[in-house]
Protein backbone atom coordinates (compact mmCIF):
# COMPACT_ATOMS: atom_id res chain seq x y z
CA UNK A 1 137.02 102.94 71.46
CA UNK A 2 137.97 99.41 71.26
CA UNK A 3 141.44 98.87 68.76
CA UNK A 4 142.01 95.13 69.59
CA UNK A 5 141.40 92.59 66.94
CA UNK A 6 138.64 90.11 66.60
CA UNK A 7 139.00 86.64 66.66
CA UNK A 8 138.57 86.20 63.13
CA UNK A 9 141.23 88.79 62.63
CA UNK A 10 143.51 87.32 65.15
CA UNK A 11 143.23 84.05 63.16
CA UNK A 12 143.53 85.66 60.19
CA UNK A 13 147.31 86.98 61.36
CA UNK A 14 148.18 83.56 62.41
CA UNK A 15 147.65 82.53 58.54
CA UNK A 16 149.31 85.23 57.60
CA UNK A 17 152.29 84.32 59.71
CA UNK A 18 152.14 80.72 58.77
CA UNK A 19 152.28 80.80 54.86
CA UNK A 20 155.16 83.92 54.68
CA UNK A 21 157.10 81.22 56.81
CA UNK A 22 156.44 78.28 54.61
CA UNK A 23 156.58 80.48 51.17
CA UNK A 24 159.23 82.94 51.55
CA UNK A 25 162.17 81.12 49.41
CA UNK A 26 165.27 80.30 51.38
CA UNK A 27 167.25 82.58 49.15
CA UNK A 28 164.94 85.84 49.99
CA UNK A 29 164.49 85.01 53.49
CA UNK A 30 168.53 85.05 54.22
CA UNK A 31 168.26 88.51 53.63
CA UNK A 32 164.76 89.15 54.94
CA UNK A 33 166.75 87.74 58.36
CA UNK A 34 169.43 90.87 57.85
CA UNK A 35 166.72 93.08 56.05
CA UNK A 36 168.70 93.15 53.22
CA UNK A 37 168.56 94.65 49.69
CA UNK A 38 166.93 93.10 47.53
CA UNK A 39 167.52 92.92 43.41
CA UNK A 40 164.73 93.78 40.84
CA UNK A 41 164.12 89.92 40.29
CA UNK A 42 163.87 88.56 43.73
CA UNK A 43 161.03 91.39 44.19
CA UNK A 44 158.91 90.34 41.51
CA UNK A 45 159.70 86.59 42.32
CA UNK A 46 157.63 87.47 45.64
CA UNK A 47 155.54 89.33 43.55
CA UNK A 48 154.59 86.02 41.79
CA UNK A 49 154.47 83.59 45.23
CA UNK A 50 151.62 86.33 46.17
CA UNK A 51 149.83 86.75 43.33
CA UNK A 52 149.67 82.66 43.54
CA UNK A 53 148.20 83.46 46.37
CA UNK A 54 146.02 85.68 46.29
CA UNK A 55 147.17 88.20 47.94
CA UNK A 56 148.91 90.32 45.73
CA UNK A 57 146.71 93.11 45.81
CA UNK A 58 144.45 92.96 48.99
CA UNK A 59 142.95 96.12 48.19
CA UNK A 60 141.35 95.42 45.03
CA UNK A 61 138.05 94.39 44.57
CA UNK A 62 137.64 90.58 44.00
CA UNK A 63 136.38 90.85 40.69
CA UNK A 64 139.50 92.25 38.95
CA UNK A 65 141.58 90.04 40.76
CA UNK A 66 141.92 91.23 43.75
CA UNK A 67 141.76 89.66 47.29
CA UNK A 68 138.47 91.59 48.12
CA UNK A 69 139.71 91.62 51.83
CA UNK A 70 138.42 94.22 54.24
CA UNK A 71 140.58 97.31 55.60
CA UNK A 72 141.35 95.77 58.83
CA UNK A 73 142.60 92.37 57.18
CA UNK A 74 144.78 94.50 54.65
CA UNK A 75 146.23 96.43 57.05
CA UNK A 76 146.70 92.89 58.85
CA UNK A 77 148.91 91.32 56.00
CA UNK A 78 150.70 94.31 54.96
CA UNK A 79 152.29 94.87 58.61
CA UNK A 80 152.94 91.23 58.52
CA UNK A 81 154.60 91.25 55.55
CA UNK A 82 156.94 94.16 56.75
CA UNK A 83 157.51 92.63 60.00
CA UNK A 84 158.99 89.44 58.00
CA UNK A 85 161.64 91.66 56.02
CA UNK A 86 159.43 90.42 53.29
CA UNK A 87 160.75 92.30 49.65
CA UNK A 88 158.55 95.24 49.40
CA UNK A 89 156.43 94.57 46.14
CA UNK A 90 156.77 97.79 43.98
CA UNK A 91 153.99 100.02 44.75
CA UNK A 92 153.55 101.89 41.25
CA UNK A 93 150.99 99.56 39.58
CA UNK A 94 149.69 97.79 42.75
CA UNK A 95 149.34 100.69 44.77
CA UNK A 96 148.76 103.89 42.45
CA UNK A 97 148.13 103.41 38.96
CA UNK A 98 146.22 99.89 39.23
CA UNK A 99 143.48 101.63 41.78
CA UNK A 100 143.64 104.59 40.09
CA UNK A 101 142.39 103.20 36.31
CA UNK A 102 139.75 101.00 38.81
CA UNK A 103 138.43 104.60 39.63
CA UNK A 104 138.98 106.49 36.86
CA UNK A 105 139.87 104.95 33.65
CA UNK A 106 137.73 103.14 30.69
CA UNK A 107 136.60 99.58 30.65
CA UNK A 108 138.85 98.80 27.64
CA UNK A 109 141.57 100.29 29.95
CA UNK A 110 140.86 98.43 33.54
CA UNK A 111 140.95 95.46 31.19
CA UNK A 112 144.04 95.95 29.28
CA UNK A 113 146.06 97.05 32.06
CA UNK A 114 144.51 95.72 35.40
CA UNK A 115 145.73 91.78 34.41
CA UNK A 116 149.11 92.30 33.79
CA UNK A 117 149.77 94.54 36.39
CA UNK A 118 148.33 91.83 38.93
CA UNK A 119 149.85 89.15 37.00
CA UNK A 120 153.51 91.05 37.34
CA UNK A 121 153.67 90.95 34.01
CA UNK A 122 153.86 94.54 33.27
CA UNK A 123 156.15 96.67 35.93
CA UNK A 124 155.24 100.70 36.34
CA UNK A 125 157.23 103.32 37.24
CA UNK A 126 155.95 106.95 38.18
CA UNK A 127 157.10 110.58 36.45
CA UNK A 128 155.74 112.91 38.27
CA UNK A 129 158.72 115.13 39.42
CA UNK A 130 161.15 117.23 36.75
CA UNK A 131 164.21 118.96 37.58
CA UNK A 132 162.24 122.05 38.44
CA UNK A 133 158.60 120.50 40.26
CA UNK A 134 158.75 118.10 42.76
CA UNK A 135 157.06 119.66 45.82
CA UNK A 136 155.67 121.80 43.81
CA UNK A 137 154.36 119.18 41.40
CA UNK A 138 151.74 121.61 39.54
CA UNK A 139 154.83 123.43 38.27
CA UNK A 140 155.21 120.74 35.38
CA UNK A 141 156.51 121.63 32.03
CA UNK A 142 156.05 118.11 30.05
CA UNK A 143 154.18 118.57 27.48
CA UNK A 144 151.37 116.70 25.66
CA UNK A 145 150.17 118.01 21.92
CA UNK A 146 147.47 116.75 19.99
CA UNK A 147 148.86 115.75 16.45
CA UNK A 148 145.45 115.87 14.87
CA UNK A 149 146.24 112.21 14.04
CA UNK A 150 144.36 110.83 17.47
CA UNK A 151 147.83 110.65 19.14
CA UNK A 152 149.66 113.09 21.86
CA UNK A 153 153.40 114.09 21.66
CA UNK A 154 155.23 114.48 24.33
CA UNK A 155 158.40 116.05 25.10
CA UNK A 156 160.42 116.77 28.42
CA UNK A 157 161.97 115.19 31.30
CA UNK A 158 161.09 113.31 34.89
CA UNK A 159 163.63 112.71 37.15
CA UNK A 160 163.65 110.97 40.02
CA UNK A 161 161.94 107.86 38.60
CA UNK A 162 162.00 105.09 40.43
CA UNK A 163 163.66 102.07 39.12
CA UNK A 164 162.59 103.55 35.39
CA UNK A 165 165.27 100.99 34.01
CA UNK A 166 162.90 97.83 35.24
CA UNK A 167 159.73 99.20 33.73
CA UNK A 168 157.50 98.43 31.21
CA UNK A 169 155.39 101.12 31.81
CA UNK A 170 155.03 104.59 33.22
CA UNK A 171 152.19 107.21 34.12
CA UNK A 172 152.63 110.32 33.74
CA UNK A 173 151.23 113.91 34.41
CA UNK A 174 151.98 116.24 31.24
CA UNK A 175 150.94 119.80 30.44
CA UNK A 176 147.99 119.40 28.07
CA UNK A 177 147.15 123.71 28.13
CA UNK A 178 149.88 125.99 28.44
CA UNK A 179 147.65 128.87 29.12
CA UNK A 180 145.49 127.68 32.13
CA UNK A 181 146.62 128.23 35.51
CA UNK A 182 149.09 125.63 37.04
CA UNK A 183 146.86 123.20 38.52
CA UNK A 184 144.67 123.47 35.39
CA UNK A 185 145.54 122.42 32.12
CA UNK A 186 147.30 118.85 33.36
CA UNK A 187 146.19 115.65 32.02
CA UNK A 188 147.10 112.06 32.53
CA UNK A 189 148.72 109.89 30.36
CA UNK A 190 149.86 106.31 30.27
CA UNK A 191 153.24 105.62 28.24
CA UNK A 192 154.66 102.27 27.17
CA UNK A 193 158.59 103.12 28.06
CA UNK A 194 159.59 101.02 24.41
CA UNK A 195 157.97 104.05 22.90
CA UNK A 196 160.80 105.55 20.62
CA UNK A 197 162.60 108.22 22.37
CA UNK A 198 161.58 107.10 25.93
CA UNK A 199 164.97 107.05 27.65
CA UNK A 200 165.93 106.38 31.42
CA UNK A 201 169.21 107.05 32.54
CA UNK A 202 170.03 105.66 36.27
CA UNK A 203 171.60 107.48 38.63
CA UNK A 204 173.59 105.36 41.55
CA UNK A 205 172.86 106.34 44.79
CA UNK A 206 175.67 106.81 47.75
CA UNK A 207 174.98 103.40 48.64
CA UNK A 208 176.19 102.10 45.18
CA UNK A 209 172.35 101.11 44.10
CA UNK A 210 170.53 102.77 40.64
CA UNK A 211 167.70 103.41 42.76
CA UNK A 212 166.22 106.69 40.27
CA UNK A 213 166.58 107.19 37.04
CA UNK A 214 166.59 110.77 34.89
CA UNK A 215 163.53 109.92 32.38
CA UNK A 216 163.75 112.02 29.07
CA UNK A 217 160.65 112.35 26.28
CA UNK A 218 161.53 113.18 22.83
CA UNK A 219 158.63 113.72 20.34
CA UNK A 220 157.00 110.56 22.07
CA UNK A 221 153.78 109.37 20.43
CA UNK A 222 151.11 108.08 22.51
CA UNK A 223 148.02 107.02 21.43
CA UNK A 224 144.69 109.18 22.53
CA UNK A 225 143.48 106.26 24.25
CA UNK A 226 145.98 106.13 26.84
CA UNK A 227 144.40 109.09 28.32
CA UNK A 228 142.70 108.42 31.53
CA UNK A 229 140.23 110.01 32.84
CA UNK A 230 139.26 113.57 31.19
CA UNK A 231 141.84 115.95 29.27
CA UNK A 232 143.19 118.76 31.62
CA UNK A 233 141.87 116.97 34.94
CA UNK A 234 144.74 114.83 35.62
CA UNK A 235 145.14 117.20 38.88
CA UNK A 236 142.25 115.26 40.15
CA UNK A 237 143.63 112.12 39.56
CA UNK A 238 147.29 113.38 41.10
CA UNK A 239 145.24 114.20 43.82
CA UNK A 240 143.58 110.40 44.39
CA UNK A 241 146.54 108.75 43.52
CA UNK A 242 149.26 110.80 46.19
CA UNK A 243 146.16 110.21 49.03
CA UNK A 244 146.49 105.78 48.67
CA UNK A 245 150.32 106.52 48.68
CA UNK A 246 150.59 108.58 51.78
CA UNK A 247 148.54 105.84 53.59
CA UNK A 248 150.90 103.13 53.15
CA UNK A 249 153.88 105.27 54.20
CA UNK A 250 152.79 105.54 57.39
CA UNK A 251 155.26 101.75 57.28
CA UNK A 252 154.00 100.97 60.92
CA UNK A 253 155.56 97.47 60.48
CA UNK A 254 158.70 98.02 58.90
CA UNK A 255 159.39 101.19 61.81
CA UNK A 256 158.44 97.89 63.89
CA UNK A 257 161.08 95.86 62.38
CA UNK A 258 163.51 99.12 62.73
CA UNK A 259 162.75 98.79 66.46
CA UNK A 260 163.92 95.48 67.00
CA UNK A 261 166.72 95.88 65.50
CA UNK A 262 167.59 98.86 67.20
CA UNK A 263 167.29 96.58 70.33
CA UNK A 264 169.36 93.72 69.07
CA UNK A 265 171.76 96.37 68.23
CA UNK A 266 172.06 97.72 71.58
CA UNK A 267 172.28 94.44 73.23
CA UNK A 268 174.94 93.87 71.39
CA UNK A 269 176.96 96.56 71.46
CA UNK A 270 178.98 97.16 74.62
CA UNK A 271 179.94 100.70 76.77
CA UNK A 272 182.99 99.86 79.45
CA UNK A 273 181.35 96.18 79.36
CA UNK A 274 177.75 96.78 79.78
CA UNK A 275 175.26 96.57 76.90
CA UNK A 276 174.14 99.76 75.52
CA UNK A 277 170.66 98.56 76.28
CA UNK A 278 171.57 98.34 79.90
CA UNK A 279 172.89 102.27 79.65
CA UNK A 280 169.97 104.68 81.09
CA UNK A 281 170.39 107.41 78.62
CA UNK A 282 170.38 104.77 75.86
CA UNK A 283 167.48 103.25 77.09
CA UNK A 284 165.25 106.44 77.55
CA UNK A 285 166.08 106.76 73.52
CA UNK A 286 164.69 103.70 72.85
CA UNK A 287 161.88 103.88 74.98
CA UNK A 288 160.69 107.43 73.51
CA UNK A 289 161.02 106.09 70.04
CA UNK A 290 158.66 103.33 71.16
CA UNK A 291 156.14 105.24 72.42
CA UNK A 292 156.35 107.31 69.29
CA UNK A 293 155.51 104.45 67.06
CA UNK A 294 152.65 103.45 69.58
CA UNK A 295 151.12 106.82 69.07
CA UNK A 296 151.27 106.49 65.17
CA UNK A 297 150.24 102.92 65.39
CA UNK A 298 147.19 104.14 67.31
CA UNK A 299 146.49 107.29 64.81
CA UNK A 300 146.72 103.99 61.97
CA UNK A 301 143.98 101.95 63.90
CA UNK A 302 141.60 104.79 63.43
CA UNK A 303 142.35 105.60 60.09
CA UNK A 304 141.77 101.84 59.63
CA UNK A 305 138.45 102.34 61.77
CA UNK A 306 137.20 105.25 59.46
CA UNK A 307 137.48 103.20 56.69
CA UNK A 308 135.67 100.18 57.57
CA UNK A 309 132.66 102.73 58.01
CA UNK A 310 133.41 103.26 54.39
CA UNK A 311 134.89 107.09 54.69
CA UNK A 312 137.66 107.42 52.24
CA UNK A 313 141.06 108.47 53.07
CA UNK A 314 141.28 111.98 53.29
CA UNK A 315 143.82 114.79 54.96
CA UNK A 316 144.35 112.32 57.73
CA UNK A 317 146.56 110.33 55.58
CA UNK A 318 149.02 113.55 55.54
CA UNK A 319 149.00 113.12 59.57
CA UNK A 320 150.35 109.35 58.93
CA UNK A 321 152.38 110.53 56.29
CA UNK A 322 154.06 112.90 58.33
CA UNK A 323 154.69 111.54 61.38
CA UNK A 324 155.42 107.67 59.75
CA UNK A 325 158.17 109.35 57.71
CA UNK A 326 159.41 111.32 60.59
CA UNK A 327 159.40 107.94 63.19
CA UNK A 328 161.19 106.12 60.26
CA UNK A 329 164.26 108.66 59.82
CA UNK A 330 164.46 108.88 63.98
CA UNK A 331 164.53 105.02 64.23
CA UNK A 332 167.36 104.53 61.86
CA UNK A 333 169.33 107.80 63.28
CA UNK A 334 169.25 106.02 66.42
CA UNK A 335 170.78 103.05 64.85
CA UNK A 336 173.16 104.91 63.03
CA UNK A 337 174.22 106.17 66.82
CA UNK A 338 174.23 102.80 68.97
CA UNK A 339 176.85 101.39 65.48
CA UNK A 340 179.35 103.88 66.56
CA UNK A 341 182.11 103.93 63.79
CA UNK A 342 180.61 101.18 62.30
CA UNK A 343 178.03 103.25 60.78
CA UNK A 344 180.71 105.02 58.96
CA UNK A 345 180.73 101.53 56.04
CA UNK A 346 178.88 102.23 53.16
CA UNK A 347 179.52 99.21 51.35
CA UNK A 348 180.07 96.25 53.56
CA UNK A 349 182.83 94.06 53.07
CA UNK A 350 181.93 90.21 54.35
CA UNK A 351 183.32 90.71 58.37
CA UNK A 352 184.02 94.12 58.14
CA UNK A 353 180.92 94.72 60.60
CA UNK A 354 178.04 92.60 61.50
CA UNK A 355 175.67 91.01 59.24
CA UNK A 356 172.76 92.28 60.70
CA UNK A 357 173.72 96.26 60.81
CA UNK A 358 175.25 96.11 57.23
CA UNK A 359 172.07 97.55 55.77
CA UNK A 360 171.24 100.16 58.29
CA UNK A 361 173.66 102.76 56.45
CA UNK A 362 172.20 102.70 53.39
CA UNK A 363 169.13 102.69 54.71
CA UNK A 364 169.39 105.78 56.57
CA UNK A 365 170.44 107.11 53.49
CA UNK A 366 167.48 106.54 51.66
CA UNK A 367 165.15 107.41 54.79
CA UNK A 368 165.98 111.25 54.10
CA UNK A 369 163.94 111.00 51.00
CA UNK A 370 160.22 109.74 53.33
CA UNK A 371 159.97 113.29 54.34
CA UNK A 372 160.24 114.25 50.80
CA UNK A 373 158.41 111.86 48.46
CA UNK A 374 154.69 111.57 48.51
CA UNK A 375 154.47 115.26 48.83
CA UNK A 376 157.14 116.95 51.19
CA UNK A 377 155.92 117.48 54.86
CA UNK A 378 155.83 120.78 54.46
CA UNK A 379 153.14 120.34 52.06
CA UNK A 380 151.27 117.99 54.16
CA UNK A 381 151.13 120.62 56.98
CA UNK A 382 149.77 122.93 54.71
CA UNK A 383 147.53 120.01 54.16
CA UNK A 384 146.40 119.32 57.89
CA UNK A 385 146.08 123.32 58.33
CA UNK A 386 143.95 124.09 55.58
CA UNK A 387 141.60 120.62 55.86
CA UNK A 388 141.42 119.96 59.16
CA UNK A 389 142.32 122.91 60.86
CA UNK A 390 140.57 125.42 58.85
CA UNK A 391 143.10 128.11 58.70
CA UNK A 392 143.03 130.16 55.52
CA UNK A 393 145.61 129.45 52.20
């Protein structure tokens, strides 16, 4: 099996590398120097510079927009883009709904939606967990009811909704038949969040950011043709939509990015006067936690290798899912161990500790959550054993 790049793709990195250094805005790449956090606007300020570009969403087809670039070249520019600290563009409409209306919704749909999402005109959010179904998503109790008036109304709650309070937009999966069986009877709506009685309610996280929201529906109307794809067989679409997000969260680049800093970290932090990086036991951590990402990066390459022969992603992606969420919470543990007691600062006053390891609290904070959204690794090993493995349910 040969993994290395072509030439073309070689040369196609170098461009990559090129433009994110003469793009990225001097404002966004101070903190993409510290891998810092970055507000709602700077994101979709990048959002713009790429869709100016071109390259805003790589893996749609050309003729909705999209850069039409092959798997390997996708994968090419998103690791670059991580490896540059670059702001991480949100993934709801680029990632999940956008492909998923290419697939499965109407033609008046792809072309209401599909422009504005591209454009960054229109910002998505995702309910799919409630208080009482997240892991257990087909557990849903939102319900959708026809009103004989070519509308549904819905009424319940999402929580955990990503950065709800930015979004113009939201797709949800709502109980359209009570009396089928769990994974029956869901469909898939999509909800303009200026509806009357749409309301998000942030939640701060410990790192003093309103990452999530609590999303609550009150006799919302939306219109029939929101609907995509057929009533009762939004599990289907669930289904599509959770296997594109598990691929990307493999985050080979930005465990990449981790790992460097992990370095810098240790060769700057001292032990009786030598560099932690210097320390054997220190450095056999390091050096396990490279190999590790080797190993995933290599499991990447031939996911990236089935696809160019045009197999779509399939129970593999839970193998990248799990072990890219696993590498990512191990790479910032470790950093969380070489700070010392300077891992115990939250919220980083200017000098307090350095510039560069201010973010890597919060960070690890919100790393818990990999081996939990997407589907919970537990579910992807059920996953891996059932698809791949053939064991019984």
């Amino acid at each position: 099996m040969d993994l290395s790049f072509t030439p073309e793709q070689i040369a196609f990195r170098d461009e990559v590398r090129a433009w994110i250094r003469e793009a990225m805005p001097p404002r966004i790449r101070e903190k993409a120097d510290v891998d810092g956090h970055f507000e709602h606007d700077e994101i979709m300020e990048w959002h713009r510079i790429l869709y100016a570009k071109g390259w805003v969403a790589p893996h749609w087809p050309a003729e909705w927009g999209g850069a039409g670039l092959d798997v390997t070249r996708r994968f090419i520019l998103t690791e670059e883009l991580e490896l540059a600290g670059a702001p991480a563009l949100s993934p709801f409409g680029l990632t999940m709904v956008g492909p998923l209306i290419l697939q499965f919704g109407s033609d008046a749909q792809r072309r209401r939606f599909l422009p504005k999402i591209l454009a960054g005109e229109e910002v998505w959010c995702q309910g799919y967990s409630e208080p009482n179904a997240g892991s257990d998503l087909a557990s849903l109790k939102l319900s959708a009811e026809p009103d004989g008036k070519g509308n549904y109304i819905l009424n319940g709650q999402k929580t955990w909704t990503t950065y709800a309070q930015y979004a113009d937009w939201i797709f949800v999966l709502a109980r359209t038949d009570k009396t089928a069986k769990k994974q029956s009877g869901i469909s898939f709506f999509l909800v303009d969040m200026k509806t009357p009685g749409v309301t998000a309610r942030p939640t701060l996280t410990i790192a003093g950011t309103p990452a999530f929201c609590d999303t609550f529906f009150e006799n919302v109307v939306v219109p029939a043709e929101n609907l995509v794809g057929p009533l009762h067989g939004g599990w289907t679409l669930a289904k599509a939509l959770l296997g594109h997000e598990r691929t990307y969260i493999a985050a080979v680049g930005l465990s990449t990015r981790t790992l460097r800093r992990v370095k810098r970290i240790a060769a700057a932090t001292k032990e009786k006067g030598v560099p932690l990086i210097d320390v054997p036991a220190w450095r056999a951590r390091i050096a396990r936690m490279e190999i590790e990402l080797w190993a995933l990066k290599m499991a990447n390459y031939r996911a990236i290798a089935s696809a160019e022969l045009g197999h779509a992603p399939g129970a593999e992606s839970s193998i990248l899912k799990i072990r890219g969420s696993e590498i990512m919470q191990q790479m910032y543990e470790l950093a969380m161990d070489l700070m010392g007691h300077d891992s115990l600062s939250w919220h980083n006053e200017p000098g307090t500790i350095p510039e560069a390891e201010a973010s890597i609290p919060p960070q690890f904070n919100y790393a818990r959550a990999a081996s939990i959204y997407g589907g919970s690794n537990e579910i992807q090993k059920n996953v891996i054993a059932k698809a791949i493995l053939g064991l019984p349910s």
